[in-house]
C-alpha atoms as a PDB file:
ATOM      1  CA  UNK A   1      39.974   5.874  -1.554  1.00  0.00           C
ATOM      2  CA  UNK A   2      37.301   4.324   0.349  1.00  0.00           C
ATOM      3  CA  UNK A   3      34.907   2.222  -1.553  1.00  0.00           C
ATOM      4  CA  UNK A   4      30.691   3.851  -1.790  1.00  0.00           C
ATOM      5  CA  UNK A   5      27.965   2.699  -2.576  1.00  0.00           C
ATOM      6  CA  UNK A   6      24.624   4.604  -3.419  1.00  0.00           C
ATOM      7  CA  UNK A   7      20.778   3.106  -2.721  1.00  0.00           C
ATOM      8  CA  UNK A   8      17.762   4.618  -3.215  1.00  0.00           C
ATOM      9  CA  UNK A   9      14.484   3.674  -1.154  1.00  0.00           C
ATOM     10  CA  UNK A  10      10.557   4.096  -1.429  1.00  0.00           C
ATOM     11  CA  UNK A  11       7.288   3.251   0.721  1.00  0.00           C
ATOM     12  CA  UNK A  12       3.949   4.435   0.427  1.00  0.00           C
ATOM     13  CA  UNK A  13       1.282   3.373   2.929  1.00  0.00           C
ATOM     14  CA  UNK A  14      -3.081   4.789   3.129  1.00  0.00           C
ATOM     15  CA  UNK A  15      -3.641   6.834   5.725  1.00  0.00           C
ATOM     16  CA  UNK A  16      -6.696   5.705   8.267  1.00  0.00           C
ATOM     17  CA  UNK A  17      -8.299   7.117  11.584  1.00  0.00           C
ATOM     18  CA  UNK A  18      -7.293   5.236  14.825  1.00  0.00           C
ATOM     19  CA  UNK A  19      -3.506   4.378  13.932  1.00  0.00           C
ATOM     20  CA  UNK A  20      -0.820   7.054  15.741  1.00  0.00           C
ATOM     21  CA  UNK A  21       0.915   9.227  12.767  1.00  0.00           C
ATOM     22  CA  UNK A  22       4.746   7.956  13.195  1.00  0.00           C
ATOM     23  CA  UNK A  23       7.430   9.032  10.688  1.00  0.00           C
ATOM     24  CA  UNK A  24      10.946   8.908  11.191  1.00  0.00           C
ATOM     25  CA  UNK A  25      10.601   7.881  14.243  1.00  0.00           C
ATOM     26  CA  UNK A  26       8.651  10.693  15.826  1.00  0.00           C
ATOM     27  CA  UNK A  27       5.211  10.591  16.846  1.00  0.00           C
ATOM     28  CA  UNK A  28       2.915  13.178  15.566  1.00  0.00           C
ATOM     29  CA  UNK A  29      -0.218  15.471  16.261  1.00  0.00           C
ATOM     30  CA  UNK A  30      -2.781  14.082  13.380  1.00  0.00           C
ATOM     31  CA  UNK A  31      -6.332  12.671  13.270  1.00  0.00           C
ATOM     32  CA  UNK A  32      -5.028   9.848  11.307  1.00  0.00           C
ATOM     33  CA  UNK A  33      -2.409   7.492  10.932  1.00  0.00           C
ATOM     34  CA  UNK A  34      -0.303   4.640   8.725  1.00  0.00           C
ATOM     35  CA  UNK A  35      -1.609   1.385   7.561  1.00  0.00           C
ATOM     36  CA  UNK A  36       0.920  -1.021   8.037  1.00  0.00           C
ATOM     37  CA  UNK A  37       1.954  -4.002   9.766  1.00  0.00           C
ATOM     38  CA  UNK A  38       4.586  -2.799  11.834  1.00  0.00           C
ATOM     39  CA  UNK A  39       3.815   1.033  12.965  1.00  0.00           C
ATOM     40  CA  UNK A  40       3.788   2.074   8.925  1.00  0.00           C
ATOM     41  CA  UNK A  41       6.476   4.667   9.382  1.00  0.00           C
ATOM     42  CA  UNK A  42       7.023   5.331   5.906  1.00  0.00           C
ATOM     43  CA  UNK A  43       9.816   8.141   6.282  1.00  0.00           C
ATOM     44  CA  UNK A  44      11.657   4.955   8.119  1.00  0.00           C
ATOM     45  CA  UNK A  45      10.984   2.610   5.740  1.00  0.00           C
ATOM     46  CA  UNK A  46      12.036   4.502   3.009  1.00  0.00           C
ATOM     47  CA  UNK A  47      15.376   4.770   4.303  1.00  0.00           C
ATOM     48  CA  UNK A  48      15.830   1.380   5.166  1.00  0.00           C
ATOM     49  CA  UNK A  49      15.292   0.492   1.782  1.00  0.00           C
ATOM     50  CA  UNK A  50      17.735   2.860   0.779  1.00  0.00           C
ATOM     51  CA  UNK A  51      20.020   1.376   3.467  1.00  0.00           C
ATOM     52  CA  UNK A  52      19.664  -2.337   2.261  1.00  0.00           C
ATOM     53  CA  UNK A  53      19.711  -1.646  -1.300  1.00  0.00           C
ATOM     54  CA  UNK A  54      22.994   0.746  -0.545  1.00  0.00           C
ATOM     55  CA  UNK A  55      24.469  -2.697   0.754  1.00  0.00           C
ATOM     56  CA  UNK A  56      23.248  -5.476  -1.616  1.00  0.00           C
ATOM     57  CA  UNK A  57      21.069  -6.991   1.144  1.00  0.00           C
ATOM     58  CA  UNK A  58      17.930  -6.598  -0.900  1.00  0.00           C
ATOM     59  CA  UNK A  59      14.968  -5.431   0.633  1.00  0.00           C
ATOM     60  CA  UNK A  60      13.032  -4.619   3.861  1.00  0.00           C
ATOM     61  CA  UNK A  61       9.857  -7.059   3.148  1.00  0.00           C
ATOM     62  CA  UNK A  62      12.816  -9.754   2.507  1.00  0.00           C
ATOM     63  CA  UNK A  63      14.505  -9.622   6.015  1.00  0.00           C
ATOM     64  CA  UNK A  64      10.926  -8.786   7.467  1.00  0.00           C
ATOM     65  CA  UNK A  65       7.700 -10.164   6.086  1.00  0.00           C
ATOM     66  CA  UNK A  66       4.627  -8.609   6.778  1.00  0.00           C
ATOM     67  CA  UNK A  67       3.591 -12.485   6.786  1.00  0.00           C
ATOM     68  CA  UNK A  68       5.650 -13.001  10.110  1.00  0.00           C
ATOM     69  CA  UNK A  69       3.521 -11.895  13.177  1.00  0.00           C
ATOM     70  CA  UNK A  70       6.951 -11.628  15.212  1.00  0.00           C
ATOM     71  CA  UNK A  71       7.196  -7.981  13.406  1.00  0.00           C
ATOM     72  CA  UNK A  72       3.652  -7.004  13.953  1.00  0.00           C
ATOM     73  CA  UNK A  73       3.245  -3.337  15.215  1.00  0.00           C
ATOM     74  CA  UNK A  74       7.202  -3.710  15.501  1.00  0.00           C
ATOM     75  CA  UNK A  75       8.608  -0.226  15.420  1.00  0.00           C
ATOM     76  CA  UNK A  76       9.993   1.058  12.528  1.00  0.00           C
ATOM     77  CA  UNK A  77      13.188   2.350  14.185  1.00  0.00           C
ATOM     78  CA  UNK A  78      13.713  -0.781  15.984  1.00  0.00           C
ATOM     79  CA  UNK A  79      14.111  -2.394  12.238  1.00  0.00           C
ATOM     80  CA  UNK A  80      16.658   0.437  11.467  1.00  0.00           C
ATOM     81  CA  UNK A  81      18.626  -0.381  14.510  1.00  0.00           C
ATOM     82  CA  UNK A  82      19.236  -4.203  12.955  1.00  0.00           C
ATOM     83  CA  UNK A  83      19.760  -2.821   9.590  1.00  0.00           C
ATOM     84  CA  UNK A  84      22.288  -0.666  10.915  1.00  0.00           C
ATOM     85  CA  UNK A  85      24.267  -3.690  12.836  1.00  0.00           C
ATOM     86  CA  UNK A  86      23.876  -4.914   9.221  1.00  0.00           C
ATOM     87  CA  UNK A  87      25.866  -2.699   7.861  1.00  0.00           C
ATOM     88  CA  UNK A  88      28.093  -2.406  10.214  1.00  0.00           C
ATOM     89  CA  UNK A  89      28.658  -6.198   9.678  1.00  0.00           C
ATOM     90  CA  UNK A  90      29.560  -5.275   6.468  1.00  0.00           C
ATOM     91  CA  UNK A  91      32.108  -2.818   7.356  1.00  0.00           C
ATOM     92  CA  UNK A  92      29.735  -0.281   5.749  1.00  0.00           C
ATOM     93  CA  UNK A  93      28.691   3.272   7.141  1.00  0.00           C
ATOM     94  CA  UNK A  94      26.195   5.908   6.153  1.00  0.00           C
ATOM     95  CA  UNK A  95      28.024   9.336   4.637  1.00  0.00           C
ATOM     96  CA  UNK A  96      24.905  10.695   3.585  1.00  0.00           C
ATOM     97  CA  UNK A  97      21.442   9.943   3.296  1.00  0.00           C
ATOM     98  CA  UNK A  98      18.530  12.473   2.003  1.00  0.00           C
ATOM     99  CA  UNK A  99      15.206  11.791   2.221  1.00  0.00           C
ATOM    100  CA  UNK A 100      11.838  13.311   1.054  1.00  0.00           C
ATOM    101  CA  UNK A 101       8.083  12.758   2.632  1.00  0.00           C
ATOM    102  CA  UNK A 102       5.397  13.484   0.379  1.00  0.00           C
ATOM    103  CA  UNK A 103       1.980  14.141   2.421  1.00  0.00           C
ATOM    104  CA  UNK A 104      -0.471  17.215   2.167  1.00  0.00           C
ATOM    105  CA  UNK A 105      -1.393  17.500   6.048  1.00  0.00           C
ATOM    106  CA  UNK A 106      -0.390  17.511   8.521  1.00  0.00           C
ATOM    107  CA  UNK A 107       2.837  20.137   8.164  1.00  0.00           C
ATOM    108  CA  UNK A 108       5.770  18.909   8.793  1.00  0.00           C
ATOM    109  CA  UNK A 109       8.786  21.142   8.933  1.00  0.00           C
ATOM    110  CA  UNK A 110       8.207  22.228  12.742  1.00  0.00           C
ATOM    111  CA  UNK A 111       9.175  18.327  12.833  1.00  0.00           C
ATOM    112  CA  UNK A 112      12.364  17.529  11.216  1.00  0.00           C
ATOM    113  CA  UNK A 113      15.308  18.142  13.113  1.00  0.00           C
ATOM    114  CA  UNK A 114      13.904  15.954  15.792  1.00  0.00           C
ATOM    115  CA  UNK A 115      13.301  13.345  12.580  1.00  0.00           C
ATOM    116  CA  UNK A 116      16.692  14.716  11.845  1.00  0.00           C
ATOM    117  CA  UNK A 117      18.212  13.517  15.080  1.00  0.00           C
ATOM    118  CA  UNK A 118      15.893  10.159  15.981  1.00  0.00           C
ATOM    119  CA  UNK A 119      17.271   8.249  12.637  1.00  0.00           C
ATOM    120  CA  UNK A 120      20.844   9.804  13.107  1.00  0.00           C
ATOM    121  CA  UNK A 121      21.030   8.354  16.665  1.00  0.00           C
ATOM    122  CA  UNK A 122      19.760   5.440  15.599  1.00  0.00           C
ATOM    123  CA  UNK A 123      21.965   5.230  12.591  1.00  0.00           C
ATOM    124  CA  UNK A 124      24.770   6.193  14.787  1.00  0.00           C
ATOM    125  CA  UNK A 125      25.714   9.433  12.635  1.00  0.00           C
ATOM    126  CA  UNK A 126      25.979  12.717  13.041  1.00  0.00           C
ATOM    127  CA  UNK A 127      22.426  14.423  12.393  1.00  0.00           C
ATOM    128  CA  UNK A 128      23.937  16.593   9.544  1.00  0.00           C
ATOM    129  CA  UNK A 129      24.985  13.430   7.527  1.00  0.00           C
ATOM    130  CA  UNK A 130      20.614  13.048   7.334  1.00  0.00           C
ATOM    131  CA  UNK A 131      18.321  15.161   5.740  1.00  0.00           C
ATOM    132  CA  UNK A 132      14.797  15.251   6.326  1.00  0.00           C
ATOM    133  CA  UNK A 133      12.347  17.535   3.961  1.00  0.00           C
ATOM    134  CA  UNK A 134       8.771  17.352   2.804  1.00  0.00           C
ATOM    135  CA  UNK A 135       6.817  17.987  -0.461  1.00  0.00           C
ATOM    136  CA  UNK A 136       2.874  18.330  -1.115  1.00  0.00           C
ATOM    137  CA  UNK A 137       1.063  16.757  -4.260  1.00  0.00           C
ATOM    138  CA  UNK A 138      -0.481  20.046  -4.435  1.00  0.00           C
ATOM    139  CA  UNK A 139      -4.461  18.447  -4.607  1.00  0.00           C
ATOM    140  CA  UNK A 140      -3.209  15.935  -6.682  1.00  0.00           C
ATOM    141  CA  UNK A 141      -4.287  11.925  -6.575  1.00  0.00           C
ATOM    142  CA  UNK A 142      -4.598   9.808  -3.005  1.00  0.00           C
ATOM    143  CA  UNK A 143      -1.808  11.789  -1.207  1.00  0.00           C
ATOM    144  CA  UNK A 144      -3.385  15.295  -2.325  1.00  0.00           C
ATOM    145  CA  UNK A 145      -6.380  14.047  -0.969  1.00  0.00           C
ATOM    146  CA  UNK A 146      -5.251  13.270   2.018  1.00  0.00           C
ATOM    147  CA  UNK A 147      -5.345   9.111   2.067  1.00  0.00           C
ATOM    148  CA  UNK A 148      -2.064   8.210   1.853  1.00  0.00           C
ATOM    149  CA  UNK A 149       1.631   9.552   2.460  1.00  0.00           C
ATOM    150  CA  UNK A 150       5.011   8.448   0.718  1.00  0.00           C
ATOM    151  CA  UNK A 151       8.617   9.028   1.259  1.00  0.00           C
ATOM    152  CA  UNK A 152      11.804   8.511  -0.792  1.00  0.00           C
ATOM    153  CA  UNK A 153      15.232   8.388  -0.034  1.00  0.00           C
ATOM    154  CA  UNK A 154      18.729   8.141  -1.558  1.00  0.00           C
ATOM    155  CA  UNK A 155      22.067   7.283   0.245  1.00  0.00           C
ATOM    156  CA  UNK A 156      25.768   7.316  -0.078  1.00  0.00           C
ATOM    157  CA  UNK A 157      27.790   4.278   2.115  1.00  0.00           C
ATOM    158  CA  UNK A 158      31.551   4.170   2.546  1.00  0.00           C
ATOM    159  CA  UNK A 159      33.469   1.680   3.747  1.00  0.00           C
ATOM    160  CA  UNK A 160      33.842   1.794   7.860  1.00  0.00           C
END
């Protein structure tokens, strides 16, 4: 029986005017976008969390700072794409990974299968092995009112 391993991931990041709205990957319609210091995809960063914490290789602020200015307006993906050599250096693979973005606007289901297939390919898994859904705060706190989105995500690695 291959061996698994389970990680769970988290990000939250204020929304502001002049930034492009980026999550998981995908670039989308919206009058405002993520604070961050790379492009403040939190759908992304979530997982990669997820991803490192999966393999015991701690955390995303760990392999890179926001105090480095060689990952400044990085792209979120293109920090995926090392954590997945990561894991593959590891002899680790993704079997399943389900994520959740919590925002009020803009809507977001007309959006996720090409979320879906952006962090699969970049992954290098199958799109069905990813989930990508969305929840409201209904009115509630910063993200009900519109200043801030989060995103969660859990996954499941096997053994390559």
């Amino acid at each position: 029986m291959a061996a698994v391993r389970v990680g769970i991931g988290y990000d939250y990041h204020r929304l502001v005017p002049g930034r492009k709205l980026i999550l998981g990957g995908v670039e989308i319609p919206f009058e405002k976008g993520l604070a961050g210091h790379s492009d403040g995809d939190v759908l992304t960063h979530a997982l990669s969390d997820a991803l490192l914490g999966a393999a015991g290789l701690g955390d995303l602020g760990q392999h890179f700072p926001d105090s480095d200015p060689q990952w400044k307006d990085i792209r979120s993906l293109e920090l995926l794409a090392r954590i997945a050599g990561l894991l593959r250096e590891k002899g680790l693979r993704v079997a399943q990974a389900d994520t959740v973005i919590v925002a009020e606007q803009p809507k977001l289901a007309g959006y996720f299968e090409k979320m879906r297939a952006t962090l699969a390919g970049t992954l290098g898994i199958a799109p069905e092995r990813l989930n990508v859904k969305a929840k409201t705060t209904e009115g509630q706190e910063a993200i009900g009112r519109g200043e801030a989105m989060a995103a969660h995500a859990v996954v499941l690695l096997e053994s390559a």
